[in-house]
C-alpha atoms as a PDB file:
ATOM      1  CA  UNK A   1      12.045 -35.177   3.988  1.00  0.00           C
ATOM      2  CA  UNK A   2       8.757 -35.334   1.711  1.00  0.00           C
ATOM      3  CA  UNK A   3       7.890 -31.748   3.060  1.00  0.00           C
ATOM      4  CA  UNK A   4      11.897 -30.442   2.082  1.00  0.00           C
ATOM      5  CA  UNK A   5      11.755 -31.756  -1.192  1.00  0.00           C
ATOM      6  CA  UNK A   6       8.219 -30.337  -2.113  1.00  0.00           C
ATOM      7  CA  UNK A   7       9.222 -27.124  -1.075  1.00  0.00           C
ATOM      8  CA  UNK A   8      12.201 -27.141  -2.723  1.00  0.00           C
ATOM      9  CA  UNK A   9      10.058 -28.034  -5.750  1.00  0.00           C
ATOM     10  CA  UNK A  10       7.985 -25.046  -5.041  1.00  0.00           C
ATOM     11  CA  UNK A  11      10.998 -22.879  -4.798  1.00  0.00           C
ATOM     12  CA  UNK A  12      12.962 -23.881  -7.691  1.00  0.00           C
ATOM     13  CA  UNK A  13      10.051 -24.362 -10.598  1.00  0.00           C
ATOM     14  CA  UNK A  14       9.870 -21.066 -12.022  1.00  0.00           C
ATOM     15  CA  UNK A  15      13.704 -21.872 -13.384  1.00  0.00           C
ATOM     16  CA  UNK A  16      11.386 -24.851 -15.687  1.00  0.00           C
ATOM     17  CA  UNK A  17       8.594 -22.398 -16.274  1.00  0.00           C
ATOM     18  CA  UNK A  18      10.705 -19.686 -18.043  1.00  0.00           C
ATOM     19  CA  UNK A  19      12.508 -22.416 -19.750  1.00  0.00           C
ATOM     20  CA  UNK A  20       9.333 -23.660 -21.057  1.00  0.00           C
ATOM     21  CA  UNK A  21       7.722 -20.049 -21.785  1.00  0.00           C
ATOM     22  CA  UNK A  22      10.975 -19.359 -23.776  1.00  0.00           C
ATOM     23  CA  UNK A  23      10.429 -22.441 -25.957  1.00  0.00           C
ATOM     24  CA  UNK A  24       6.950 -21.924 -26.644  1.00  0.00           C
ATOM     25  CA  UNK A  25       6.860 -18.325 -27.913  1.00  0.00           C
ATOM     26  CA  UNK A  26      10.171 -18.545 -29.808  1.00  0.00           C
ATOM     27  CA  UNK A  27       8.993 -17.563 -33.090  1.00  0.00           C
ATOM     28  CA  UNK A  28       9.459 -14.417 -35.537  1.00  0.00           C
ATOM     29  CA  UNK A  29       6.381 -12.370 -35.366  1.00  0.00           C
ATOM     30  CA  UNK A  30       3.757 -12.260 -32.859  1.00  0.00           C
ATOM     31  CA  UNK A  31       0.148 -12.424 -33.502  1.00  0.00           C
ATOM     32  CA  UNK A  32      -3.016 -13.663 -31.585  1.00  0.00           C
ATOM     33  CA  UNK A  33      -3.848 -16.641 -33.685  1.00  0.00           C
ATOM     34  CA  UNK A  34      -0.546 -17.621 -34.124  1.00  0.00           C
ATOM     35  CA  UNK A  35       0.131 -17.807 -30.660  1.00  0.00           C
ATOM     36  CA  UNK A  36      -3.198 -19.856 -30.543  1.00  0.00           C
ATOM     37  CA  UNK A  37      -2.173 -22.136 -32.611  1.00  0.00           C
ATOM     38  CA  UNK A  38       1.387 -22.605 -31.521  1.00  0.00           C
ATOM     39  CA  UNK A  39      -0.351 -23.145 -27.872  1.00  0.00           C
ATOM     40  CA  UNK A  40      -2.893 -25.511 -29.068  1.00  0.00           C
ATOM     41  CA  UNK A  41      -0.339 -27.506 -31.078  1.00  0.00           C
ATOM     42  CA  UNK A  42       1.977 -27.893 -27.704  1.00  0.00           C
ATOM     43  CA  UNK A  43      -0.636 -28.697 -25.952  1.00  0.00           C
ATOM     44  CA  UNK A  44      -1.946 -31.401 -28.080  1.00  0.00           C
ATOM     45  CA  UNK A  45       1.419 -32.554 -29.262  1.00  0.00           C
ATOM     46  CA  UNK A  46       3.103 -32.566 -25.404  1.00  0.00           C
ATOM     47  CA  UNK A  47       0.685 -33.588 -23.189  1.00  0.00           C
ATOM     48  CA  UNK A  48       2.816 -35.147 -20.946  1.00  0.00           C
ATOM     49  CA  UNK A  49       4.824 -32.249 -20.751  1.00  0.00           C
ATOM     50  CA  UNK A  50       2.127 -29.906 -19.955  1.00  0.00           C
ATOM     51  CA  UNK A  51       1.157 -32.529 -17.333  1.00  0.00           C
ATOM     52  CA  UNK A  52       4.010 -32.082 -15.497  1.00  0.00           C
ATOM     53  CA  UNK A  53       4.458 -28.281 -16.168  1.00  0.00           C
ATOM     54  CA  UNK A  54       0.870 -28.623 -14.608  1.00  0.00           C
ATOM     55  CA  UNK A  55       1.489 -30.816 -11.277  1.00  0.00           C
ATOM     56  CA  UNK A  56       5.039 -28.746 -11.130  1.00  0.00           C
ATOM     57  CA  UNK A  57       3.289 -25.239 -11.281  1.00  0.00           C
ATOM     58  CA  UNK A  58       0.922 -26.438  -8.631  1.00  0.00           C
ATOM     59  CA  UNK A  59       3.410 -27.859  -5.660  1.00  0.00           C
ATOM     60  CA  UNK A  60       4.971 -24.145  -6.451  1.00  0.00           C
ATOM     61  CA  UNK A  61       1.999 -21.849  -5.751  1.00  0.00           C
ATOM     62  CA  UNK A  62      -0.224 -24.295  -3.144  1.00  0.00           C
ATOM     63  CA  UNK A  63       2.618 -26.563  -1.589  1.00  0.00           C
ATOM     64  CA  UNK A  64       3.778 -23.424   0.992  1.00  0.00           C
ATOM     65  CA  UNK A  65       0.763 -22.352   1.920  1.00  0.00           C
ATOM     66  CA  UNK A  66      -0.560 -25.751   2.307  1.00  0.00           C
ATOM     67  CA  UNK A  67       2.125 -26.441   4.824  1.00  0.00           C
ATOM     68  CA  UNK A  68       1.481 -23.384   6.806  1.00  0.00           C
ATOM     69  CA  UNK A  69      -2.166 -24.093   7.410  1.00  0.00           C
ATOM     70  CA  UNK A  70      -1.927 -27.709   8.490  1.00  0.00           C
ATOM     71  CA  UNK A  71       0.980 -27.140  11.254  1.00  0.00           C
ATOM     72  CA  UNK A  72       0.042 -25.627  14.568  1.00  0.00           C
ATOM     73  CA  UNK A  73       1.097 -21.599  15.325  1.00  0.00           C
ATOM     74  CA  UNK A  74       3.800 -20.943  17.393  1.00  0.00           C
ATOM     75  CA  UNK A  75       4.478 -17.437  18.868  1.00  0.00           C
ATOM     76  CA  UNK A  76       7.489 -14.906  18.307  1.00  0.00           C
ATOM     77  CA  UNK A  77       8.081 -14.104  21.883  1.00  0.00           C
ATOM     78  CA  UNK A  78      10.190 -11.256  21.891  1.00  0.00           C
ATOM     79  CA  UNK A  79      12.215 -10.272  19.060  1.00  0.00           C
ATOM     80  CA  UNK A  80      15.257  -7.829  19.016  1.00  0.00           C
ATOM     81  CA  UNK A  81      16.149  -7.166  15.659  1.00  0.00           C
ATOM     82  CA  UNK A  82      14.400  -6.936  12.184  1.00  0.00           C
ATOM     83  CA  UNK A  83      15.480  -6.662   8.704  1.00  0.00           C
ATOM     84  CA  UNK A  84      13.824  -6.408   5.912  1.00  0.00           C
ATOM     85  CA  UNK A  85      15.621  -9.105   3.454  1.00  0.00           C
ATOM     86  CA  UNK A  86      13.167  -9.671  -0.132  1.00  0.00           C
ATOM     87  CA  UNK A  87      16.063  -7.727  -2.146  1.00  0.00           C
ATOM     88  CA  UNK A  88      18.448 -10.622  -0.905  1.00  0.00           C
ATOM     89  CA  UNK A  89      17.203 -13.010  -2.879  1.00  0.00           C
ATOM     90  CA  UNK A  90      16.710 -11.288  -6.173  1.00  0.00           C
ATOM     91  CA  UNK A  91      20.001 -12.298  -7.230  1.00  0.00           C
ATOM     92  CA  UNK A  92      19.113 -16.070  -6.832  1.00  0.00           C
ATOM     93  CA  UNK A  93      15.891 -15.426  -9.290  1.00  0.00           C
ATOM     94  CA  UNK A  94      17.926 -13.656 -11.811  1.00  0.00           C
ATOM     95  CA  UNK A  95      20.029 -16.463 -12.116  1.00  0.00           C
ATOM     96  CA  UNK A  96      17.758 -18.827 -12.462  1.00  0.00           C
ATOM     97  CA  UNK A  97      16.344 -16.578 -15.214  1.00  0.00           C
ATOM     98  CA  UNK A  98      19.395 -16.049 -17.126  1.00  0.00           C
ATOM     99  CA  UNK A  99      19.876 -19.765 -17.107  1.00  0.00           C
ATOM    100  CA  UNK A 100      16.905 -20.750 -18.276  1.00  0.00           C
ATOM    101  CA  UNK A 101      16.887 -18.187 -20.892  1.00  0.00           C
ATOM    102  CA  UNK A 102      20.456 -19.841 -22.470  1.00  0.00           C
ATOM    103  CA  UNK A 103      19.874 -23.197 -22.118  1.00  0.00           C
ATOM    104  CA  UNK A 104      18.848 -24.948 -25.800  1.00  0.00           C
ATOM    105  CA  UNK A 105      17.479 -28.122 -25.524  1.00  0.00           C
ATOM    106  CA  UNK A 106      15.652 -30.726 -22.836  1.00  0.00           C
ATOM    107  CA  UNK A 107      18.463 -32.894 -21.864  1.00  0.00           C
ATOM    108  CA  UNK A 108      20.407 -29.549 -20.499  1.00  0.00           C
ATOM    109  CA  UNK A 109      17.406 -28.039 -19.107  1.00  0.00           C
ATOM    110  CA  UNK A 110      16.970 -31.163 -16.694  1.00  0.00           C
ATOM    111  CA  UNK A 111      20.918 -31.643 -15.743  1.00  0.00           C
ATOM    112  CA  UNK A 112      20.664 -27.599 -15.071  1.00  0.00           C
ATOM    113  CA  UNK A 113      17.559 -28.312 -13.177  1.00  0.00           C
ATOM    114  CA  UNK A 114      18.494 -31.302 -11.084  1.00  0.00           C
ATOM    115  CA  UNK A 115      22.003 -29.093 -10.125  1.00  0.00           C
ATOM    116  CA  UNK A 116      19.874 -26.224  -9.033  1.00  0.00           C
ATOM    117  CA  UNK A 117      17.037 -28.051  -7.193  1.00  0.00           C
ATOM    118  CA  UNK A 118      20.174 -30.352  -5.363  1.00  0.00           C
ATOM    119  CA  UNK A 119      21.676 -26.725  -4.393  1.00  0.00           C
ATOM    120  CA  UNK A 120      18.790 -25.459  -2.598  1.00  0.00           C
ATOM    121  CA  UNK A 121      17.856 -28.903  -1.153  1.00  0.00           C
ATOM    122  CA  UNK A 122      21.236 -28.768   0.851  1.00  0.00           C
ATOM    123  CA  UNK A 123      21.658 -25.629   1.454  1.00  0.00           C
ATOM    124  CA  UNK A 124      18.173 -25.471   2.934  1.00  0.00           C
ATOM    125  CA  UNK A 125      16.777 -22.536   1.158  1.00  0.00           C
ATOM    126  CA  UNK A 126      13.679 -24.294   0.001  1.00  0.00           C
ATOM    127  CA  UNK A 127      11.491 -21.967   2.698  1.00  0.00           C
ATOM    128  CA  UNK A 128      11.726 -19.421  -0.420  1.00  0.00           C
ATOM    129  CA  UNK A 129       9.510 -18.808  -3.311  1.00  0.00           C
ATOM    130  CA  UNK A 130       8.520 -16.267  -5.905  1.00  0.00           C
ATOM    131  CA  UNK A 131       5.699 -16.774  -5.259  1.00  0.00           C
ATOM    132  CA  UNK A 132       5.440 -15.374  -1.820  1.00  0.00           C
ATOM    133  CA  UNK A 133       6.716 -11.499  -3.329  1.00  0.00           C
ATOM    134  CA  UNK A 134       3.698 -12.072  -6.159  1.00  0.00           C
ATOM    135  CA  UNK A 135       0.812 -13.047  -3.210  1.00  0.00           C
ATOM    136  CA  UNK A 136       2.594  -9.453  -0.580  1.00  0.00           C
ATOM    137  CA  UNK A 137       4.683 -11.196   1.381  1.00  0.00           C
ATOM    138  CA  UNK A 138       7.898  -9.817   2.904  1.00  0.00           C
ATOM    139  CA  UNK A 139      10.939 -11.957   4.094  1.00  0.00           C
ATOM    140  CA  UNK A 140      12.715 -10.675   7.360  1.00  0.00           C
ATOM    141  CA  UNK A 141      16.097 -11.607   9.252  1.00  0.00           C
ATOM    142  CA  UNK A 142      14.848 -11.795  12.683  1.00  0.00           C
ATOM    143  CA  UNK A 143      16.957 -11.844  15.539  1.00  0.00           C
ATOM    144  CA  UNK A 144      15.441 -13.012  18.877  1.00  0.00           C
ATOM    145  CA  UNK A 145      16.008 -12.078  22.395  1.00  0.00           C
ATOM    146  CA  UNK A 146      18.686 -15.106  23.030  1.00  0.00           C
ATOM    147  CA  UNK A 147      20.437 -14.033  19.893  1.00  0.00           C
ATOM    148  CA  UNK A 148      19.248 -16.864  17.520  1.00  0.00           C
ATOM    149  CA  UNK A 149      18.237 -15.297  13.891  1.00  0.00           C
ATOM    150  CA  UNK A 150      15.156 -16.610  11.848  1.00  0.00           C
ATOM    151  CA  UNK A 151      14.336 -15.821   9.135  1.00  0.00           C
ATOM    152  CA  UNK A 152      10.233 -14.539   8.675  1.00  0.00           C
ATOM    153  CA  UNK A 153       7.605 -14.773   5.657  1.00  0.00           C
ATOM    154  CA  UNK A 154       5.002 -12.270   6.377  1.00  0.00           C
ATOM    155  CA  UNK A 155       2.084 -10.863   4.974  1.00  0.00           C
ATOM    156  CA  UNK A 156       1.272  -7.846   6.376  1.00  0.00           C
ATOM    157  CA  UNK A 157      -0.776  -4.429   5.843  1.00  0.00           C
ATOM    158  CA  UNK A 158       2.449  -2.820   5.539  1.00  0.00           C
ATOM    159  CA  UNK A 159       5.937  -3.657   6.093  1.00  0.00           C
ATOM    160  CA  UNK A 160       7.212  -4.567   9.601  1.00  0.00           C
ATOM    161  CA  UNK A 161       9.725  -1.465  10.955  1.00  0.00           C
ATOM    162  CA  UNK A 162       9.809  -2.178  14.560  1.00  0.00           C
ATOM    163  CA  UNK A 163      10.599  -5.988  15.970  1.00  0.00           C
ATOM    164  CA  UNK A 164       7.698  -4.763  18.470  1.00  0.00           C
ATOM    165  CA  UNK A 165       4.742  -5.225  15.682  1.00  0.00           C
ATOM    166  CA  UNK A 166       6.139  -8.800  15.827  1.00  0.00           C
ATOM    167  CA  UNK A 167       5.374  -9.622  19.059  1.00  0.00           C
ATOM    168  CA  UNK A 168       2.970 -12.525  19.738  1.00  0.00           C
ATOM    169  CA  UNK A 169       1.998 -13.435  15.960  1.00  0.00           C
ATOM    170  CA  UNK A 170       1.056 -16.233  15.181  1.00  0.00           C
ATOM    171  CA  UNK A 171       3.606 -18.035  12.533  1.00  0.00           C
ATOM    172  CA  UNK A 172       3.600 -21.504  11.353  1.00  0.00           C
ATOM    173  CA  UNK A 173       7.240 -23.029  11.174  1.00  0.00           C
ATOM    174  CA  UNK A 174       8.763 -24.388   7.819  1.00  0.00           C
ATOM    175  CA  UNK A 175      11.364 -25.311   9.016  1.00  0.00           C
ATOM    176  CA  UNK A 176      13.766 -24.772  12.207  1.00  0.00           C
ATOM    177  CA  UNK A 177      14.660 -21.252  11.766  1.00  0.00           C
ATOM    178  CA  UNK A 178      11.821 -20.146   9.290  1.00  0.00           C
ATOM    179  CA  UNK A 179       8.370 -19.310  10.164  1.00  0.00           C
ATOM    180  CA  UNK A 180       5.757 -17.631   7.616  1.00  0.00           C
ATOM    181  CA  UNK A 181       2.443 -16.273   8.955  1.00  0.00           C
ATOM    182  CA  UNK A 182      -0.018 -13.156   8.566  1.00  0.00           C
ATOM    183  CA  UNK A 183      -0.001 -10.157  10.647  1.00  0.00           C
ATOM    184  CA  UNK A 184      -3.801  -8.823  10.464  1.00  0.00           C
ATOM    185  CA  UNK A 185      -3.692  -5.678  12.154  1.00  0.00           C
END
């Protein structure tokens, strides 16, 4: 449960990070020093804001690939069909955007929040994060040889065509249905 709810942490942040990027810089004209000294002033005035911004922005970009180092590999024995999904879930990050973007104050920033992160905790999305695209990752709907799909985060020299290149890799799982790993070759 710990593990669910940190990735879905990690997966759902960047919808408080814009929020918090559009408060900071919303001001007429922009110049160096007074974007110095509007960061400064946040900083010094909202430190337990930027605390949490800080631990938040953290679980999001180390919490995944934390997981996926201290679980044991498992192996994609054969698999029969591949897709190539990252555009899927463009949509979902949009949103998010567009939200945060038109919400005005704190209190509906954290009731937006809360609905959002409670929507990906049950619907079990949390295996997916931003970050992932940003670090060359791909997301694939994998289909095995008895028919079951999972769903693949992959790093790879280039993206996967044939469901042959993903025989035998080693993948960690997140959770039962999604594995993430690197393909080396």
């Amino acid at each position: 449960m710990l593990k669910k709810i940190s990735l879905t942490l990690s997966a759902t942040w960047s919808f408080v990070l814009v929020f918090y990027i559009k408060e900071l810089f919303q001001i007429d004209s922009l110049n160096y020093n007074k974007i110095m000294m509007l960061i400064t002033m946040y900083f010094s005035d909202h430190i337990c804001r930027v605390i949490i911004l800080s631990l938040g922005t953290g679980v999001m970009v180390f919490v995944p690939f934390c997981i996926m180092r201290c679980k044991p590999g498992d192996n994609m024995k054969k698999a029969k069909l591949i897709e190539l999904s990252d555009n899927s879930f463009i949509p979902t990050y949009l949103g998010y955007f567009f939200v945060a973007m038109s919400v005005d104050n704190y209190g509906s920033m954290v009731t937006f929040y809360l609905i959002i992160f409670c929507f990906a905790y049950i619907s079990g999305v949390e295996y997916f994060n931003p970050i992932f695209l940003m670090r060359g990752y791909h997301i694939y709907k994998v289909e095995s040889d008895s028919g079951v799909q999972h769903i693949i985060i992959l790093k790879a020299q280039h993206i996967v065509r044939s469901s042959k290149e993903l025989d035998n890799i080693n993948l960690y799982r997140i959770n039962n249905l999604t594995y993430i790993g690197e393909n080396k070759k």
